[in-house]
Structure formats: structure tokens, C-alpha cells
N, C-alpha and C. Protein backbone atom coordinates (compact mmCIF):
# COMPACT_ATOMS: atom_id res chain seq x y z
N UNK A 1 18.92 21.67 4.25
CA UNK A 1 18.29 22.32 5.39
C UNK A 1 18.82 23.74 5.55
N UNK A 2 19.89 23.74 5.39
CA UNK A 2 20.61 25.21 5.64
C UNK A 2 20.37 26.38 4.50
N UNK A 3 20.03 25.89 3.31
CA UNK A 3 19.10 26.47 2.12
C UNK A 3 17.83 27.36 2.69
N UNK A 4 17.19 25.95 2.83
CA UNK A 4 15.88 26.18 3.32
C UNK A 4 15.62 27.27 4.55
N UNK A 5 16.79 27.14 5.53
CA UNK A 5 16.68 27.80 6.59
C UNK A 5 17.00 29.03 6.57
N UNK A 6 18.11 29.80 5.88
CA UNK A 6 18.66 30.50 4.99
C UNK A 6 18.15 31.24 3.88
N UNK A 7 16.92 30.78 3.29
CA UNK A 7 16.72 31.03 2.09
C UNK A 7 17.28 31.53 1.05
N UNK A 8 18.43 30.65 0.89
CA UNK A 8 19.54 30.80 -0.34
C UNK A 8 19.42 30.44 -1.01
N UNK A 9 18.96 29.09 -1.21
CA UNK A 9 18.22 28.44 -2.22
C UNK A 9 17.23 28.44 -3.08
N UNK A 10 17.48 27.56 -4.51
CA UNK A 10 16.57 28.33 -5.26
C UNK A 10 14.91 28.02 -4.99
N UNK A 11 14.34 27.08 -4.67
CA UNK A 11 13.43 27.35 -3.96
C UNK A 11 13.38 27.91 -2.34
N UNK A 12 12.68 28.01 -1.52
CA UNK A 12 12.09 28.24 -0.28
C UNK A 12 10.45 27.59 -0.10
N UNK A 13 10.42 26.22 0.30
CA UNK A 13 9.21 25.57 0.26
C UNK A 13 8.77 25.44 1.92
N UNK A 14 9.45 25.73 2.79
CA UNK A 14 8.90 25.52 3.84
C UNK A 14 9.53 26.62 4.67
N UNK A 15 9.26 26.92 6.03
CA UNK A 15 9.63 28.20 6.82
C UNK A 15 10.38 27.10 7.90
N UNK A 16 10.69 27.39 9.08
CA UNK A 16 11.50 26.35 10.10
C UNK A 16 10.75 26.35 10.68
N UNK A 17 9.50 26.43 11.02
CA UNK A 17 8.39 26.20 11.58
C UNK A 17 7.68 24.64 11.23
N UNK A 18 7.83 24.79 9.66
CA UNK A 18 7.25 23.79 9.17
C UNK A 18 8.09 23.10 8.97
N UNK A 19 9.57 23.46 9.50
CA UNK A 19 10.62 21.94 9.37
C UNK A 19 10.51 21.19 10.40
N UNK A 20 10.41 21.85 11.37
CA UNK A 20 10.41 21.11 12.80
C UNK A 20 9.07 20.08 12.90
N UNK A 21 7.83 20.58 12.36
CA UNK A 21 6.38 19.78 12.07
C UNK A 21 7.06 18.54 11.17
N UNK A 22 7.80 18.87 10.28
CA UNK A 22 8.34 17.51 9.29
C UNK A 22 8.95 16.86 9.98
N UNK A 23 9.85 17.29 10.80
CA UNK A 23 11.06 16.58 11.36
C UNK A 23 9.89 15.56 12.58
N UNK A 24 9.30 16.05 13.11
CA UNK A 24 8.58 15.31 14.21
C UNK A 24 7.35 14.57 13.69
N UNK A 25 7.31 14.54 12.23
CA UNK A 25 6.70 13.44 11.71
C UNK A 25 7.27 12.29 11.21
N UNK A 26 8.84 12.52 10.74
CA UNK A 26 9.75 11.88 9.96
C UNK A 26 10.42 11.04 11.09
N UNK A 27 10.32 11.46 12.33
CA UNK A 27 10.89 10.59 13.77
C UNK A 27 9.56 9.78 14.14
N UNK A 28 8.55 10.46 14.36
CA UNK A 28 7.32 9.88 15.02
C UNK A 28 6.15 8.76 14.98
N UNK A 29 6.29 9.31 12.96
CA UNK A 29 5.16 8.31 12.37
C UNK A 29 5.14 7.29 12.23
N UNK A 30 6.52 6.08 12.18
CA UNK A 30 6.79 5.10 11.69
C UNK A 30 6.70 4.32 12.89
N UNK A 31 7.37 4.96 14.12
CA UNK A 31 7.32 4.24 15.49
C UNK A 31 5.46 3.89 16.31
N UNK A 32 4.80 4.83 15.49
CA UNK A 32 3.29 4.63 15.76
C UNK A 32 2.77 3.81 15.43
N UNK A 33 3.03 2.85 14.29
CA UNK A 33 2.20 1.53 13.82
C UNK A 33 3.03 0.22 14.60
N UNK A 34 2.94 -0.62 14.88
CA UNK A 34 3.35 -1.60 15.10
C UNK A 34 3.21 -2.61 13.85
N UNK A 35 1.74 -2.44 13.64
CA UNK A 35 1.56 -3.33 11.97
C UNK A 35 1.33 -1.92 11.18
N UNK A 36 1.03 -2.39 9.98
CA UNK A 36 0.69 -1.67 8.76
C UNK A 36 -0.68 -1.16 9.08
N UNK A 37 -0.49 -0.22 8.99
CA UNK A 37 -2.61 0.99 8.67
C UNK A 37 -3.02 0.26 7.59
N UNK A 38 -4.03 0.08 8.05
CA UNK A 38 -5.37 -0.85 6.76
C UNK A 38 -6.31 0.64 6.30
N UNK A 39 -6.58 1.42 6.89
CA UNK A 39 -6.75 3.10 6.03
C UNK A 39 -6.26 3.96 6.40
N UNK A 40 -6.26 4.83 5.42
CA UNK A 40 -5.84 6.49 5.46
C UNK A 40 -5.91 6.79 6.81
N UNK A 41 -7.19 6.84 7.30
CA UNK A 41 -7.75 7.71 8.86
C UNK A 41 -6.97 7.15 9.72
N UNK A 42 -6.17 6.01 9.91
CA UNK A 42 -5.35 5.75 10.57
C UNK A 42 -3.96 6.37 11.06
N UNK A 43 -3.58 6.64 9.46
CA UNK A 43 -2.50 7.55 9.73
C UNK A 43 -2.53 9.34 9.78
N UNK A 44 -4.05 9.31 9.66
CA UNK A 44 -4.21 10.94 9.98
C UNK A 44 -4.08 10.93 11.43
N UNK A 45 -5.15 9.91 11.86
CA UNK A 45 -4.92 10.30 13.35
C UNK A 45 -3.68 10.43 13.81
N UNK A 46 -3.09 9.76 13.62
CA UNK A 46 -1.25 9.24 14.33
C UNK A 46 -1.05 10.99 13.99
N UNK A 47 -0.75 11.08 12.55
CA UNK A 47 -0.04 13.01 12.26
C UNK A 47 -1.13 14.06 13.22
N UNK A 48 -2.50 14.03 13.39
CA UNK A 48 -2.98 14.46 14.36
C UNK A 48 -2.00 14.37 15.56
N UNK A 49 -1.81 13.44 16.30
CA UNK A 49 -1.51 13.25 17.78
C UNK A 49 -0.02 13.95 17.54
N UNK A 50 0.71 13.56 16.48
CA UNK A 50 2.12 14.48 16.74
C UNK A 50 1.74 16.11 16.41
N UNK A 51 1.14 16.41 15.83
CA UNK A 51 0.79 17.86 15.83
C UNK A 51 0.44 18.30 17.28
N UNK A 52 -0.14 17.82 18.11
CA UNK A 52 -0.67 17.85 19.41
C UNK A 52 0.45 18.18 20.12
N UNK A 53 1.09 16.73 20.29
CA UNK A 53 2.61 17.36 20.46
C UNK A 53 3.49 18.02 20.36
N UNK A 54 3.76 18.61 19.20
CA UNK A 54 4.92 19.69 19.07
C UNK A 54 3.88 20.81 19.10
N UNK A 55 2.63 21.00 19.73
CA UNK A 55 1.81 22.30 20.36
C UNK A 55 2.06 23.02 19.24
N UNK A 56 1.40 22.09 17.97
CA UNK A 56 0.51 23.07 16.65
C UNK A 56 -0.83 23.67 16.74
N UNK A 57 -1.24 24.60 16.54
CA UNK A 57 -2.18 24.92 16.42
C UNK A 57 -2.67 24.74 15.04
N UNK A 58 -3.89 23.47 14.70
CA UNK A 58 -4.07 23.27 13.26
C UNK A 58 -5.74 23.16 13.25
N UNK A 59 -5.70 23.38 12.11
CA UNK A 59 -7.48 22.54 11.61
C UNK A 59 -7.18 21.09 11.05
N UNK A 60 -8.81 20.53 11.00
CA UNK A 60 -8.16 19.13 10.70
C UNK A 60 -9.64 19.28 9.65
N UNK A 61 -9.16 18.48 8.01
CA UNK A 61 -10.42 18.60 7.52
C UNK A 61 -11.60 19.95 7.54
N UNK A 62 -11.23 21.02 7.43
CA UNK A 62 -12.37 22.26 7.94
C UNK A 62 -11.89 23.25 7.13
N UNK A 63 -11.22 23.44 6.54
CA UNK A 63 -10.48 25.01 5.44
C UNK A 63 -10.62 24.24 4.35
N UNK A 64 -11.05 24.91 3.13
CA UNK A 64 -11.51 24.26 1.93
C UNK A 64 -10.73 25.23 1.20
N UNK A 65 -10.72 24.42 -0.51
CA UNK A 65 -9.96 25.47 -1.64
C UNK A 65 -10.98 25.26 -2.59
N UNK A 66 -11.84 26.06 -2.92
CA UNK A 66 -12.91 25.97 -3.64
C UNK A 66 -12.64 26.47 -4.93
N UNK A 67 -12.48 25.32 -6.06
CA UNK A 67 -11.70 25.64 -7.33
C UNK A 67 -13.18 24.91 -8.18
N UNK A 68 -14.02 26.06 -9.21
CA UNK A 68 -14.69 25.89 -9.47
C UNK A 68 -16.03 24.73 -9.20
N UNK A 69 -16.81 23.86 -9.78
CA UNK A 69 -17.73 23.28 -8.97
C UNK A 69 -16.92 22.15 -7.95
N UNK A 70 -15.53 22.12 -7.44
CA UNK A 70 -15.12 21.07 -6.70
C UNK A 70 -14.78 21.81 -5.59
N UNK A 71 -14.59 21.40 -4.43
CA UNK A 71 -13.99 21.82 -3.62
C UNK A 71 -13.31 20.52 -2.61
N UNK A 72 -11.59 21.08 -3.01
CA UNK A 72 -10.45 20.19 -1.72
C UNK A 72 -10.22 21.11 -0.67
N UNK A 73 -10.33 19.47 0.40
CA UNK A 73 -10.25 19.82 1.68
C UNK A 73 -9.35 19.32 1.79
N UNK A 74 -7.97 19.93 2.80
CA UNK A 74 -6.60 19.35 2.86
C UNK A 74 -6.97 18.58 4.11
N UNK A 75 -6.13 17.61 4.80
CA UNK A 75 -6.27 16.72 6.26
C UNK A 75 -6.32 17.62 7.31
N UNK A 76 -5.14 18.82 7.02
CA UNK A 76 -4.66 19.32 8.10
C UNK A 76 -4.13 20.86 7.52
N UNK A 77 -4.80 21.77 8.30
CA UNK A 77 -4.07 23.03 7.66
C UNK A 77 -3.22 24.01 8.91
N UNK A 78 -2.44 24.95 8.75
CA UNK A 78 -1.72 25.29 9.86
C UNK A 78 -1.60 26.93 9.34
N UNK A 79 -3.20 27.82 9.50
CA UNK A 79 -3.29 28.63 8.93
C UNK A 79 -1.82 29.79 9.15
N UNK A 80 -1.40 29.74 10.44
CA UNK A 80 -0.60 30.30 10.84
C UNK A 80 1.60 30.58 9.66
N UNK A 81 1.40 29.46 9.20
CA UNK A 81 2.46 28.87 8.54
C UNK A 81 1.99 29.15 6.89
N UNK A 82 0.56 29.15 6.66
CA UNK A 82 0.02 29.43 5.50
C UNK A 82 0.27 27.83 5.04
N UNK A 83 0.25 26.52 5.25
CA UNK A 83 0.18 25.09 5.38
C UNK A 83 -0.53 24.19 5.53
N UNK A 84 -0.64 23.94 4.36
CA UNK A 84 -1.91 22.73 3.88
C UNK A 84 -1.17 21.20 4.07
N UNK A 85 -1.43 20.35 4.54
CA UNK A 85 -0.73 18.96 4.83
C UNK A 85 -2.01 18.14 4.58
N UNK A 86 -1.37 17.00 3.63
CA UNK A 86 -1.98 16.09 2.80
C UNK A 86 -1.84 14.69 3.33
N UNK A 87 -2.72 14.10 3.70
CA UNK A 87 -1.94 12.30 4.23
C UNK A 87 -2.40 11.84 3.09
N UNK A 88 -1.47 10.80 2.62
CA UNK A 88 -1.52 9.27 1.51
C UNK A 88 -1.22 8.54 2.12
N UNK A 89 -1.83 6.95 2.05
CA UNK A 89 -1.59 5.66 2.47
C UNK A 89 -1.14 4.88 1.25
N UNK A 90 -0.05 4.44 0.97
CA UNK A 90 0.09 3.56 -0.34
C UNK A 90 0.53 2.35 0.33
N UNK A 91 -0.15 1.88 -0.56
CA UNK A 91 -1.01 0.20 -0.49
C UNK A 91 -0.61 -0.66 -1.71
N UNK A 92 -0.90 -1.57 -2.00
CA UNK A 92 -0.50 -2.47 -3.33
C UNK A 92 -1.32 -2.01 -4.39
N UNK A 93 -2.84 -1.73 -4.10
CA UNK A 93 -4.21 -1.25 -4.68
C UNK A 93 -3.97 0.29 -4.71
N UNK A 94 -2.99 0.73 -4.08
CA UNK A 94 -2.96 2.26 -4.45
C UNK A 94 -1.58 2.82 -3.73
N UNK A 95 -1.22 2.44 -4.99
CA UNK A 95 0.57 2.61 -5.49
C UNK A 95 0.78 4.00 -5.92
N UNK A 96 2.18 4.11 -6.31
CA UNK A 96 2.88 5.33 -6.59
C UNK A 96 1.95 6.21 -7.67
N UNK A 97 1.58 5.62 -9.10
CA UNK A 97 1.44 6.11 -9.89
C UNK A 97 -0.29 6.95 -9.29
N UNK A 98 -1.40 6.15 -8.32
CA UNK A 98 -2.50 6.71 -8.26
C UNK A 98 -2.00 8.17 -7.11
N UNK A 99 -1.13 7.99 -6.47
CA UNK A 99 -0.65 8.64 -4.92
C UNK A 99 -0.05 10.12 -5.97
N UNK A 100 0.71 9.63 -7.11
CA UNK A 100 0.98 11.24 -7.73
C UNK A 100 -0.02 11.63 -8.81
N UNK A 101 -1.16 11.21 -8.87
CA UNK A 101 -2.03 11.56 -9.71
C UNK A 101 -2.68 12.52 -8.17
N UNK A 102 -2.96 11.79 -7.21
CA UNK A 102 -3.57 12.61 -6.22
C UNK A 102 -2.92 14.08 -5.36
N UNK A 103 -1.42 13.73 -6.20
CA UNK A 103 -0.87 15.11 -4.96
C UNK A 103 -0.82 15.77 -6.15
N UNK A 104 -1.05 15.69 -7.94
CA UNK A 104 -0.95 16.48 -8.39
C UNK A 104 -2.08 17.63 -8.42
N UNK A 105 -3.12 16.63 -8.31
CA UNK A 105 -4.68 17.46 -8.20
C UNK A 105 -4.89 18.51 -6.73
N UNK A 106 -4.37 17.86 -5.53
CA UNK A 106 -4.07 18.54 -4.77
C UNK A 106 -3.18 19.88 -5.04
N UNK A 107 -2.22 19.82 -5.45
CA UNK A 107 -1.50 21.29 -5.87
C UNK A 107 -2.14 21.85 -6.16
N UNK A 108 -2.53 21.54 -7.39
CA UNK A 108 -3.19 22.62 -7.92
C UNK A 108 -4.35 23.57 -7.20
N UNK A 109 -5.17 22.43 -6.45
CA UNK A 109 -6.24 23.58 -5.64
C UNK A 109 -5.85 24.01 -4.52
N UNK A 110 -4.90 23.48 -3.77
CA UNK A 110 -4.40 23.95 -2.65
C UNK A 110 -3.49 25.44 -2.80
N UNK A 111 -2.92 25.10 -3.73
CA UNK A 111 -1.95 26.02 -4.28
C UNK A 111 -2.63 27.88 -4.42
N UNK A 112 -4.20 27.04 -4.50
CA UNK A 112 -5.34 28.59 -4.64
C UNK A 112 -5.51 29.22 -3.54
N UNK A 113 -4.72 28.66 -1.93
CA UNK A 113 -5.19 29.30 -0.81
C UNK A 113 -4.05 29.06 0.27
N UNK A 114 -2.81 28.31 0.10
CA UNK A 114 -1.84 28.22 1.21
C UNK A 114 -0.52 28.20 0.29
N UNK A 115 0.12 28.59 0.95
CA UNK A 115 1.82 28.96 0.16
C UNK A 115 2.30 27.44 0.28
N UNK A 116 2.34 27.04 1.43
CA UNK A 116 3.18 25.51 1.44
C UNK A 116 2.19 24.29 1.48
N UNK A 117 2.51 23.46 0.88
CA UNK A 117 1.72 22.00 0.70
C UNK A 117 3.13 20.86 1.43
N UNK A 118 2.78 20.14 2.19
CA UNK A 118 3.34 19.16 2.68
C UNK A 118 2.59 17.85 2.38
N UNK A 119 2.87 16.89 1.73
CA UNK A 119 1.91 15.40 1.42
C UNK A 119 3.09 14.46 2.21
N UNK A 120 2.53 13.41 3.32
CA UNK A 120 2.61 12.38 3.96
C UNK A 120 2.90 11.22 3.29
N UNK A 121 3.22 10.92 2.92
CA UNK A 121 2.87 9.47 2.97
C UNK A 121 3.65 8.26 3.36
N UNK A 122 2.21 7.44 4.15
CA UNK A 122 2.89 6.42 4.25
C UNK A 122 2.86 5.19 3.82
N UNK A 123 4.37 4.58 3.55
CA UNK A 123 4.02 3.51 2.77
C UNK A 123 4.51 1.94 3.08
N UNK A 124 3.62 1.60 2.51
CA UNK A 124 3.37 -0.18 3.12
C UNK A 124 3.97 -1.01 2.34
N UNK A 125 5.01 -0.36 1.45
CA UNK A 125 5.67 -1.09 0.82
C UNK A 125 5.52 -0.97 -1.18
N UNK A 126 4.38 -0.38 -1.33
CA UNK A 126 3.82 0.31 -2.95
C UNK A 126 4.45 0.85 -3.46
N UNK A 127 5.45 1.71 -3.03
CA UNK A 127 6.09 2.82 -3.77
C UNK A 127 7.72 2.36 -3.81
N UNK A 128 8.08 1.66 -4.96
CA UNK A 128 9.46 1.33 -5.64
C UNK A 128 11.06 2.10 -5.49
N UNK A 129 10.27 3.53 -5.36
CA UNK A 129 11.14 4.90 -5.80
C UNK A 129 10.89 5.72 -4.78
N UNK A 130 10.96 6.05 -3.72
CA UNK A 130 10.50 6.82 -3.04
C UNK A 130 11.55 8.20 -3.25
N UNK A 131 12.34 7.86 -3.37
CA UNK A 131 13.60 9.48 -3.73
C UNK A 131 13.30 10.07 -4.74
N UNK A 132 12.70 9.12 -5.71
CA UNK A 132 12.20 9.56 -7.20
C UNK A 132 10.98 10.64 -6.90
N UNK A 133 9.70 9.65 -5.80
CA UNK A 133 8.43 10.85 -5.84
C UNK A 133 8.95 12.12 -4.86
N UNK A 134 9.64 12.03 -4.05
CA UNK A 134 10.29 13.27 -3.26
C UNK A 134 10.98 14.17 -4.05
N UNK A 135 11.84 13.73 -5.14
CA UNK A 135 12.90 14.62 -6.11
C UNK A 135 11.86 15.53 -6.67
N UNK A 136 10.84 14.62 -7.64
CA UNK A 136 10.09 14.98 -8.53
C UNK A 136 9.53 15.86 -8.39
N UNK A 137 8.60 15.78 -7.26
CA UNK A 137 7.20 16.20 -6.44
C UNK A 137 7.88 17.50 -6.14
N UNK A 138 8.79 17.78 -5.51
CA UNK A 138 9.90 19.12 -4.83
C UNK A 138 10.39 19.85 -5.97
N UNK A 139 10.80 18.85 -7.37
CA UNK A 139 11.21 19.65 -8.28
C UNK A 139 10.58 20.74 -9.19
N UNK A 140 9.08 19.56 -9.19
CA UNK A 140 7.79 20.43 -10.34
C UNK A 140 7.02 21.17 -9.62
N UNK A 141 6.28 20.39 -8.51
CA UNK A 141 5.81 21.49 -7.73
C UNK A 141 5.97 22.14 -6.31
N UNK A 142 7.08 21.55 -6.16
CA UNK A 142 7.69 22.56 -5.10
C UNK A 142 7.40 22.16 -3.91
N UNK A 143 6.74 20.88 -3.87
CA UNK A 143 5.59 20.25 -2.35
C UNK A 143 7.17 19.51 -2.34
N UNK A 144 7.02 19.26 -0.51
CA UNK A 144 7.36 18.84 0.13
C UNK A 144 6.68 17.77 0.44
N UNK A 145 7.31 16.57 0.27
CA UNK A 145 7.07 15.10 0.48
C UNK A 145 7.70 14.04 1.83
N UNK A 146 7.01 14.41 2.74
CA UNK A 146 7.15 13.33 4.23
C UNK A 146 7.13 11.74 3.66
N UNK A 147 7.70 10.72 3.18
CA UNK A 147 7.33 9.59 2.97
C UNK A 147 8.50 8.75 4.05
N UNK A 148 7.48 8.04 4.48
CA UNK A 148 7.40 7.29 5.91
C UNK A 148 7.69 5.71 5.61
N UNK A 149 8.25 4.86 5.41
CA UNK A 149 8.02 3.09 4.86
C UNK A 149 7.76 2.05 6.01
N UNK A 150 6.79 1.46 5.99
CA UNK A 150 6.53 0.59 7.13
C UNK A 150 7.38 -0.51 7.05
């Protein structure tokens, strides 16, 4: 944190703007389910309502990265921070290996229109390694990984 805050470190992936948005997802999100989310939109809403809270000003679904005939739409963008935020739900049916096939494709087009990428996820128990996709994910592409375990 003191890296990050500092920018001493050899990356700089987030501003303290966007630590405090992590930090009040990393306290918030887990205490919001009582059971497990059966979809995605479940846990957008929940990161919706804490954005509300710590009085973000965001888009939800509406800023696009238009990378030849495709175009990604991030969940949540925070034009202000230059911050694209990604929710994943991992599930038994959609485990670690499909969840980093999806934040890799995400980089890349996101990467065409916001400096920081933040990906969510929460998980229901799918993901084996979770320090592994946080190390990894932070090491290659520099995203910042919220992972949440129900």
C-alpha cells in the first residue's frame, strides 16, 4: 500500500482514490450475500450500492472500448480516476481457468481507453488459488484483482 501510495514502486496500478473504492469493496461485498449469488447481476448490483456509498461518481454498463468489429463494455467505469471495474462470478461451471480467459480479453480492450482496470470477483468457492490469480493478473497485466470468497 505504501508503494502504491507513494509511487515507489515498480508498478503504480491504482491512485488512493481507487484504493479506498477497493478497500470498501474488500470490507463490504462479502457481508452483502447471506447465501451465494446464483448470477453475475447480483453482485454488480451489491458493487453498485457500495459505490453509492463511498459517493462515487460512476457509469454503470454505458462507456464502451471499441476494439475493431467488437465492442467491451466494462460494469462500471469511474471516468474521473480513468477506471474501468470488471465483476466475475465464479461458479463450479465457471471456474478460474474461464474467469482469466475473460479478464485477459478484457485488458486488452479496456486497456484502449482507461489507465486502471480493477476485476471483482466473487467467488463461490471455483477458484483453488486465489493469491495465484491476484499475483499473476497484477504481475502480467498490471490489473488489480478484488477477489471476495463466499
Amino acid at each position: 500500500y505504501e508503494h502504491l501510495r507513494d509511487e515507489t514502486g515498480l508498478v503504480s496500478i491504482v491512485s488512493r482514490e481507487a484504493l479506498d473504492i477497493l478497500g470498501a469493496i474488500e470490507r463490504a461485498l462479502r457481508p452483502a450475500f447471506r447465501e451465494p449469488p446464483s448470477i453475475e447481476k447480483d453482485v454488480q448490483d451489491q458493487v453498485e450500492t457500495i459505490l453509492r456509498a463511498v459517493g462515487v461518481e460512476y457509469h454503470r454498463e454505458k462507456e464502451r472500448a471499441p476494439v475493431g468489429p467488437t465492442t467491451f463494455i466494462p460494469d462500471f467505469t469511474v471516468s474521473e480516476l480513468g477506471l474501468a471495474i470488471e465483476v466475475k462470478l465464479a461458479k463450479e461451471k465457471h471456474g478460474a481457468a474461464m474467469i482469466q480467459r475473460e479478464i485477459a480479453e478484457d485488458v486488452a480492450a479496456y486497456r484502449t481507453r482507461w489507465k486502471h482496470l480493477v476485476v471483482v470477483v466473487y467467488d463461490c468457492g471455483a477458484i483453488q488459488d486465489p493469491e495465484q490469480l491476484k499475483r499473476e493478473n497484477e504481475k502480467h497485466f498490471g490489473v488489480r484483482i478484488v477477489l471476495v470468497k463466499h
